[in-house]
C-alpha atoms as a PDB file:
ATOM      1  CA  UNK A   1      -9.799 -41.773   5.417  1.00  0.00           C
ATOM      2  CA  UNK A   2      -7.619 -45.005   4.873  1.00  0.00           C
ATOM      3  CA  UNK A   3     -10.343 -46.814   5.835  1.00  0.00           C
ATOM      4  CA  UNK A   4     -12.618 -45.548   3.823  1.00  0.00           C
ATOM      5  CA  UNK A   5     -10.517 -45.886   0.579  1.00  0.00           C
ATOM      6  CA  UNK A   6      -9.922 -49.910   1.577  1.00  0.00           C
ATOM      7  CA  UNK A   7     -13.805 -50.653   1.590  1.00  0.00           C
ATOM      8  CA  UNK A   8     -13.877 -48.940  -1.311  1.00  0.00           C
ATOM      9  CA  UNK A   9     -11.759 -50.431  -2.641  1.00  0.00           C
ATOM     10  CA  UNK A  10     -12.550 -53.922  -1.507  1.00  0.00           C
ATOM     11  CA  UNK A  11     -16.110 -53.447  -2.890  1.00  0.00           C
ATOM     12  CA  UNK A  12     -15.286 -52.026  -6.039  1.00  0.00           C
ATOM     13  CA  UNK A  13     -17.740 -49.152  -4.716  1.00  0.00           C
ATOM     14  CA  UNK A  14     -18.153 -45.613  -5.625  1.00  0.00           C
ATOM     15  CA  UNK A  15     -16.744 -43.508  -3.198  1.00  0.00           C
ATOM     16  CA  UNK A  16     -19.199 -40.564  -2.415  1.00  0.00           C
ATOM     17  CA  UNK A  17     -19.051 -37.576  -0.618  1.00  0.00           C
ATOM     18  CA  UNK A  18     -22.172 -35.718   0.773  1.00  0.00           C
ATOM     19  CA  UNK A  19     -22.951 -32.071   1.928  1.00  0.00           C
ATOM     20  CA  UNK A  20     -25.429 -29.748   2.369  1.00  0.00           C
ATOM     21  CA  UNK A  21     -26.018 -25.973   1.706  1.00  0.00           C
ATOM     22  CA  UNK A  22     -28.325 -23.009   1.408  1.00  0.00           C
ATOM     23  CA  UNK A  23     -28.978 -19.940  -0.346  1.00  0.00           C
ATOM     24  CA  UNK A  24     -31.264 -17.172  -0.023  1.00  0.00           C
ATOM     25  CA  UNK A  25     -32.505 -14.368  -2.033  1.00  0.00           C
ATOM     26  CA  UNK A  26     -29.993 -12.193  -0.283  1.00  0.00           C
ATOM     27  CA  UNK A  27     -26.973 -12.949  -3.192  1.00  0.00           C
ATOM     28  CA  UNK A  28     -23.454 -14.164  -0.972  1.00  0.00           C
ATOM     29  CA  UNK A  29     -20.964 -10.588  -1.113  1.00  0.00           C
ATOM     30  CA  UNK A  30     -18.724 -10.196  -3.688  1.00  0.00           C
ATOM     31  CA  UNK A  31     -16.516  -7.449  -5.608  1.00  0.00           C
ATOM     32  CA  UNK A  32     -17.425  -6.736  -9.749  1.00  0.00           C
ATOM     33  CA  UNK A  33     -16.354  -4.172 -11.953  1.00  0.00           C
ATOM     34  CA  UNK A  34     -18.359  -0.549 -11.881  1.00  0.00           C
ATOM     35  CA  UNK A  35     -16.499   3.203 -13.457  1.00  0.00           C
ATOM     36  CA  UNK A  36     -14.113   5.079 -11.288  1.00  0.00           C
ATOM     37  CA  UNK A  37     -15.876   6.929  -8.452  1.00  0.00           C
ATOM     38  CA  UNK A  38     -19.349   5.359  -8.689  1.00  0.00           C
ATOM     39  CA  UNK A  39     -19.891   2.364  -6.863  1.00  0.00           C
ATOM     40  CA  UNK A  40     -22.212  -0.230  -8.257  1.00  0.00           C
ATOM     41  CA  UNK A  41     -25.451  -0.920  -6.319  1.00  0.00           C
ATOM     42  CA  UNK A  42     -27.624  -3.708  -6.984  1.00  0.00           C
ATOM     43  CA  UNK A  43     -30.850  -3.982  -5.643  1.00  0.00           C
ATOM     44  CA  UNK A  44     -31.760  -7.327  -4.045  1.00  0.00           C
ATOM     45  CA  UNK A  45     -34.519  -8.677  -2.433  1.00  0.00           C
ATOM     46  CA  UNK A  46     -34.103 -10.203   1.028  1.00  0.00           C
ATOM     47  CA  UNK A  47     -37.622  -9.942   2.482  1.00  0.00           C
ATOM     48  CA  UNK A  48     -39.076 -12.695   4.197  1.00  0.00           C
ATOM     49  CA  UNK A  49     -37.228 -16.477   4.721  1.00  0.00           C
ATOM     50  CA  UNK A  50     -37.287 -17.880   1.004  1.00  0.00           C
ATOM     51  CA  UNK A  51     -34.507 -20.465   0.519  1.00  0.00           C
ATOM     52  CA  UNK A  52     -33.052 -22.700  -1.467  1.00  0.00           C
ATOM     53  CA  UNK A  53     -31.501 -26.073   0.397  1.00  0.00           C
ATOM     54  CA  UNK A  54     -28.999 -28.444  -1.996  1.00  0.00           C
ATOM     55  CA  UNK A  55     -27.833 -31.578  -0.704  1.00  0.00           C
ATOM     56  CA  UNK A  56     -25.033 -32.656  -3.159  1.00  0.00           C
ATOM     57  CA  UNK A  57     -22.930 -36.022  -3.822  1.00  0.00           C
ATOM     58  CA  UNK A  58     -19.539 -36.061  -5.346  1.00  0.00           C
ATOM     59  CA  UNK A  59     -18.873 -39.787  -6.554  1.00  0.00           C
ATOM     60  CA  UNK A  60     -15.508 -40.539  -7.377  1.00  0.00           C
ATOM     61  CA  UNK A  61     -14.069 -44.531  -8.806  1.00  0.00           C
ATOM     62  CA  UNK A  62     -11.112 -45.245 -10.303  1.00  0.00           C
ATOM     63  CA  UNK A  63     -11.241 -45.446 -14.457  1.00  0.00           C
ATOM     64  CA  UNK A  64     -14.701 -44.117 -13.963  1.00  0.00           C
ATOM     65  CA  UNK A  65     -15.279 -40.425 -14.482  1.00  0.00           C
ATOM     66  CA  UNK A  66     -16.129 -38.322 -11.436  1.00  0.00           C
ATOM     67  CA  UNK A  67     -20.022 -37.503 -11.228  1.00  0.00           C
ATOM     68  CA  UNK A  68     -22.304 -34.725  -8.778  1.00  0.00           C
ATOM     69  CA  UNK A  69     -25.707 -35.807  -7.962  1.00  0.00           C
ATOM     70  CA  UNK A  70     -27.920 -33.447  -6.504  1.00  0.00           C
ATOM     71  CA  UNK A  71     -31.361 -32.773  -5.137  1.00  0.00           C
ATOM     72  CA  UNK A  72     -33.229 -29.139  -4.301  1.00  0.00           C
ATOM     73  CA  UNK A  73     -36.053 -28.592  -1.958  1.00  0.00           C
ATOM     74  CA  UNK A  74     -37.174 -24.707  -2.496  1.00  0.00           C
ATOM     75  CA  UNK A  75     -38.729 -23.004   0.755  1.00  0.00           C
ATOM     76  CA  UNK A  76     -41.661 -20.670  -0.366  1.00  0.00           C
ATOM     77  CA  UNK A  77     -41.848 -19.531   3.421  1.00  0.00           C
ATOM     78  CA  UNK A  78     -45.503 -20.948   3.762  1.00  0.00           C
ATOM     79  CA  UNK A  79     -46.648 -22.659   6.745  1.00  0.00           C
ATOM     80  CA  UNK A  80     -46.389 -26.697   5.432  1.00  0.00           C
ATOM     81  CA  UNK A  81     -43.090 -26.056   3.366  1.00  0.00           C
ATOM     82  CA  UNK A  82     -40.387 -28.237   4.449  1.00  0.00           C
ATOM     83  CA  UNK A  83     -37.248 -26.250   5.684  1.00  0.00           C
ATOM     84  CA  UNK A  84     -34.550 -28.375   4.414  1.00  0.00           C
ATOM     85  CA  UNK A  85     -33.729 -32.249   4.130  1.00  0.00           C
ATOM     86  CA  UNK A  86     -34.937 -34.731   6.479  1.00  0.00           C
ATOM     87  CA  UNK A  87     -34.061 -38.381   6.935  1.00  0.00           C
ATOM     88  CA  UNK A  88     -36.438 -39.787   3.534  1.00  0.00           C
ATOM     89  CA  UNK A  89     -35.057 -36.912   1.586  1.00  0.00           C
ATOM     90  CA  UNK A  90     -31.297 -38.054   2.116  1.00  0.00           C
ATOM     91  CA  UNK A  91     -32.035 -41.510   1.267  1.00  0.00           C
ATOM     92  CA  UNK A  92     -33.831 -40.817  -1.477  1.00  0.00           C
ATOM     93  CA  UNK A  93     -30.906 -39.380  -2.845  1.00  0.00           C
ATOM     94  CA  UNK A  94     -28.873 -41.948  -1.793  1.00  0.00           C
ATOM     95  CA  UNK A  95     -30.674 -44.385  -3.744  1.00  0.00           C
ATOM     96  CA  UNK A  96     -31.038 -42.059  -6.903  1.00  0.00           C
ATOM     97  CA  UNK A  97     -27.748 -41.729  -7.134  1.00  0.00           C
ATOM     98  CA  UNK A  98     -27.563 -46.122  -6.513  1.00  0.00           C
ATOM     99  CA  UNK A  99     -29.369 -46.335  -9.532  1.00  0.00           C
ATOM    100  CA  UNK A 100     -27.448 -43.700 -11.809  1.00  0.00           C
ATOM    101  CA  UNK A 101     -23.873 -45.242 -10.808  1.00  0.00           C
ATOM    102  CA  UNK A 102     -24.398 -48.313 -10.881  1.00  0.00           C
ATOM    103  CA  UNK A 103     -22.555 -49.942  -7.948  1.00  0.00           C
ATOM    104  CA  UNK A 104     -22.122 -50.093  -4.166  1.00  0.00           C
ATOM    105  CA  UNK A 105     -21.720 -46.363  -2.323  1.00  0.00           C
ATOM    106  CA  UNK A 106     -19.138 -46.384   0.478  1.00  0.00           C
ATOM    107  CA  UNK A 107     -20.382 -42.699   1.681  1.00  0.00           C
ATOM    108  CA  UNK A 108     -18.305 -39.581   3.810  1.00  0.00           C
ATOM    109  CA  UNK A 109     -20.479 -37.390   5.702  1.00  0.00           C
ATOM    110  CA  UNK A 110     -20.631 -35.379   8.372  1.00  0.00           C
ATOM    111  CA  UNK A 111     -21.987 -35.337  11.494  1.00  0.00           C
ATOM    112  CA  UNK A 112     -25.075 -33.372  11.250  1.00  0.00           C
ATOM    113  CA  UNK A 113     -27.647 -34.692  13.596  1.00  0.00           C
ATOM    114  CA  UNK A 114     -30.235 -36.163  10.787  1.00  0.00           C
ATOM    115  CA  UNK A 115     -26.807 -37.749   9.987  1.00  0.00           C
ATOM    116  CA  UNK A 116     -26.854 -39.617  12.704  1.00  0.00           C
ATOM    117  CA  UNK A 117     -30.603 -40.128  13.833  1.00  0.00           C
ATOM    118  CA  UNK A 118     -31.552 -43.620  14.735  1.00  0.00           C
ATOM    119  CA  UNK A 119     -33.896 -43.484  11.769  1.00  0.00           C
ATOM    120  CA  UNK A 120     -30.696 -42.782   9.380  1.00  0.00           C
ATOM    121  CA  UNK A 121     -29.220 -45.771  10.911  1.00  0.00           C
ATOM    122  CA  UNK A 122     -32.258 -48.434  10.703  1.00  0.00           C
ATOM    123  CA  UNK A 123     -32.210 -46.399   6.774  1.00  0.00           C
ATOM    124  CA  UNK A 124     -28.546 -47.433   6.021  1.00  0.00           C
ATOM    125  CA  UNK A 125     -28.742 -50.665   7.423  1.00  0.00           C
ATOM    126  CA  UNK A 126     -31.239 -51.975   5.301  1.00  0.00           C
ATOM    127  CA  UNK A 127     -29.258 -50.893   2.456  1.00  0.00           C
ATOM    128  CA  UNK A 128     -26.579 -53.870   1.937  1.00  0.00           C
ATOM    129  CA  UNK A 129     -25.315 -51.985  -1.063  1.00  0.00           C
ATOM    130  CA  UNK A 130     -24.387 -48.543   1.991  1.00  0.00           C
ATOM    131  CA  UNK A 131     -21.561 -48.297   4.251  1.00  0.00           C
ATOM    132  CA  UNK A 132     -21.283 -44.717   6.251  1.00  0.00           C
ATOM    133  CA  UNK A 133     -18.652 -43.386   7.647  1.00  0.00           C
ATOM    134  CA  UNK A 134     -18.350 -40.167   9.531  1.00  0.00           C
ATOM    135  CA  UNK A 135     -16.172 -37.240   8.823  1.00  0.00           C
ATOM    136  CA  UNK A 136     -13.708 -35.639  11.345  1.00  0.00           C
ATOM    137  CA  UNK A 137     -15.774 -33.349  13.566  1.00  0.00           C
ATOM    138  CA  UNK A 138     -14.765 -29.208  12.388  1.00  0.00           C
ATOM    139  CA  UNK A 139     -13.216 -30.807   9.142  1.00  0.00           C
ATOM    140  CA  UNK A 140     -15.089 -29.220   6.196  1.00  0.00           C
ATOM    141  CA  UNK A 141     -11.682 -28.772   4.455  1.00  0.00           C
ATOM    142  CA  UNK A 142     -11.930 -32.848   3.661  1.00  0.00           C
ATOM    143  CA  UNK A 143     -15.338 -32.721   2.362  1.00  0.00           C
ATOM    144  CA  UNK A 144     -14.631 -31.613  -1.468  1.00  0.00           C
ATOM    145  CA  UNK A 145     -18.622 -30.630  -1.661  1.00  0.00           C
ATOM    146  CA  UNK A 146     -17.444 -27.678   0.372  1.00  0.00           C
ATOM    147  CA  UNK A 147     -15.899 -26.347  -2.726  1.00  0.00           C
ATOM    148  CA  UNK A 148     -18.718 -26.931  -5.123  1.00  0.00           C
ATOM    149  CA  UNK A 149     -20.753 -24.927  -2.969  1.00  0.00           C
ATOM    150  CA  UNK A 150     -17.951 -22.395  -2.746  1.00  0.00           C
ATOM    151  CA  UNK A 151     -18.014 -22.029  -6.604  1.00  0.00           C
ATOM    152  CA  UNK A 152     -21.475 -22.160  -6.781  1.00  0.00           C
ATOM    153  CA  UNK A 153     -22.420 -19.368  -4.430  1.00  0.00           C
ATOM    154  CA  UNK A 154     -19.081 -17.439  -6.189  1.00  0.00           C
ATOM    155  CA  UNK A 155     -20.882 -17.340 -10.082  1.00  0.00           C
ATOM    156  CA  UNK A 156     -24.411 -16.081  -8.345  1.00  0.00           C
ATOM    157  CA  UNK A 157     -22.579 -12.694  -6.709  1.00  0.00           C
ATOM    158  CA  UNK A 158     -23.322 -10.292  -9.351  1.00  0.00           C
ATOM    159  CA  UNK A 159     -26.548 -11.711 -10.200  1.00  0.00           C
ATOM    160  CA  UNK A 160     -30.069 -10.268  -9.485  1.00  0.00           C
ATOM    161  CA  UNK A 161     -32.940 -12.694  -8.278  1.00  0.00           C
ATOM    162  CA  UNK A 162     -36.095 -11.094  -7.291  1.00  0.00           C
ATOM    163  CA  UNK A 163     -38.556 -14.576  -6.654  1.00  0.00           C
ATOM    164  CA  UNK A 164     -37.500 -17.949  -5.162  1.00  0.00           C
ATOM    165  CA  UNK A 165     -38.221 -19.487  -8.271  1.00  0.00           C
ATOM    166  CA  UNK A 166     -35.437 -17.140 -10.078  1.00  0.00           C
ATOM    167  CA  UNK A 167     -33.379 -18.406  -7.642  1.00  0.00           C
ATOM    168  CA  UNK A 168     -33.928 -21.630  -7.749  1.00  0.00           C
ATOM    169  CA  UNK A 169     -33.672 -22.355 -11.433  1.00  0.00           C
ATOM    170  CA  UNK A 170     -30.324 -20.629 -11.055  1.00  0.00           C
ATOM    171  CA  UNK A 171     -28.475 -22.937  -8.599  1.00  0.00           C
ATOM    172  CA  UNK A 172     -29.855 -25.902 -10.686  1.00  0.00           C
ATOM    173  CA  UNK A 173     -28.190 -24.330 -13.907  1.00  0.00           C
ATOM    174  CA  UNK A 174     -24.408 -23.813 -12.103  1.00  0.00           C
ATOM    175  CA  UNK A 175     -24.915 -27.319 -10.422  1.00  0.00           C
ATOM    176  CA  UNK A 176     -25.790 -28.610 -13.962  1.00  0.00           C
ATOM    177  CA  UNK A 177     -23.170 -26.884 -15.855  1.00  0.00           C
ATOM    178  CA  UNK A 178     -20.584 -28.343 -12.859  1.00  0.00           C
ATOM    179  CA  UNK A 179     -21.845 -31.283 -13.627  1.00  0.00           C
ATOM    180  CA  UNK A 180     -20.407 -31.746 -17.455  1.00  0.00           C
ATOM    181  CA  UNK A 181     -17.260 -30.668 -16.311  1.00  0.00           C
ATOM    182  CA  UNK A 182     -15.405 -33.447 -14.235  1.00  0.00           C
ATOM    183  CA  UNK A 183     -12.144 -32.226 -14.473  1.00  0.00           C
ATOM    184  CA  UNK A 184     -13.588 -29.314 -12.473  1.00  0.00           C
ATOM    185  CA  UNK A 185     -15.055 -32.139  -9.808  1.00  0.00           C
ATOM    186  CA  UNK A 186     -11.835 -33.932  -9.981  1.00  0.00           C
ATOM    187  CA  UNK A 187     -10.318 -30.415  -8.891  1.00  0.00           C
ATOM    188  CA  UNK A 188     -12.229 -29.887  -5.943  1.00  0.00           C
ATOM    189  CA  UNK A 189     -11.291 -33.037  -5.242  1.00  0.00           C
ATOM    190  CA  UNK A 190      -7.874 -33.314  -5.272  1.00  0.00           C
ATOM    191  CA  UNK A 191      -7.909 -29.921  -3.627  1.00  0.00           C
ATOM    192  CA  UNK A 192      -8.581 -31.774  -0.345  1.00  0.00           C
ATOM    193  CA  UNK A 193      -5.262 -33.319  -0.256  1.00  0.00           C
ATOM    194  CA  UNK A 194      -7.169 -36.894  -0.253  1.00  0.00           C
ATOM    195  CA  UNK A 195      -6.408 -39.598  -2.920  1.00  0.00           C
ATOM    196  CA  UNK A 196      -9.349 -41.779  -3.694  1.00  0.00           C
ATOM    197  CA  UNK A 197      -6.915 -44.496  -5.418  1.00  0.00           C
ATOM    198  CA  UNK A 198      -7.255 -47.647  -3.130  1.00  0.00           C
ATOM    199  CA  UNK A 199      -3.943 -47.958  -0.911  1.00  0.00           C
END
């Protein structure tokens, strides 16, 4: 991660983290309060493949304050739906969040396969304004999106969503409300043990 902080730092670039996620109508398990001797039961709906994918960005500069940048693509379970992200979805993202900070991106991702896709790389490359580097293989403890996710899929536990679209304009609203709280980005983080300050 040295590395990664240097070019940062030698570009005066936004360091940015990137992850992905999911959530279906099936709510993630959790505990909440119910009276002595009668368990709480929520009925959910878990029918059929419905699901929400998020891929996030956490951007992080020095005297800047740190900023999430997100994009949703909501799976109705019909036969043309996209699934998830593919290579044009990432870099549209990638240059959305170009144009809201401003600056070069020296990006830490993983290693999923679209990640890494010879299409991703002819993408990057003709981005002058991108460098990529890859995370640690089995190290989702140094990607601080992990935790947004985390806290995310924490605040939807004792909630009820019976259509997609319920769904949907849920995660938006905790990723929004994340979103005007830095110090809580800042947390997540610092949380990885990583300081973004150049060396």
């Amino acid at each position: 991660m040295a590395a990664d902080k240097k070019t940062a730092g030698d570009l005066g670039a936004w360091l940015c983290f990137e992850d992905e996620a999911g959530q279906g109508l099936r709510p993630p398990r959790g505990r909440t309060w119910g009276r002595r001797g009668h368990t709480p039961i929520v009925t959910v709906t878990s029918q059929g493949t419905h699901r929400v994918s998020i891929a996030g960005l956490l951007a992080t500069r020095p005297g800047h304050t740190t900023r999430l940048i997100y994009r949703t693509i909501t799976y109705h379970g019909r036969k043309n739906d996209k699934k998830g992200f593919d290579e044009t979805d990432y870099i549209r993202l990638l240059d959305a969040a170009h144009q809201q900070l401003g600056g070069p991106i020296v990006l830490v991702w993983d290693n999923l396969n679209t990640h890494l896709s010879k299409r991703m790389r002819h993408l990057v490359q003709a981005r002058d304004w991108l460098t990529v580097f890859q995370l640690p293989a089995h190290a989702p403890e140094l990607n601080p999106v992990e935790a947004i996710w985390s806290h995310m899929k924490k605040s939807l536990i004792n909630l009820t969503k019976r259509t997609i679209g319920q769904l949907t304009r849920l995660v938006k609203t905790r990723l929004k409300r994340m979103q005007y709280r830095p110090e809580l980005l800042t947390g997540f983080l610092t949380r990885t043990g990583l300081d973004p300050r150049p060396p």
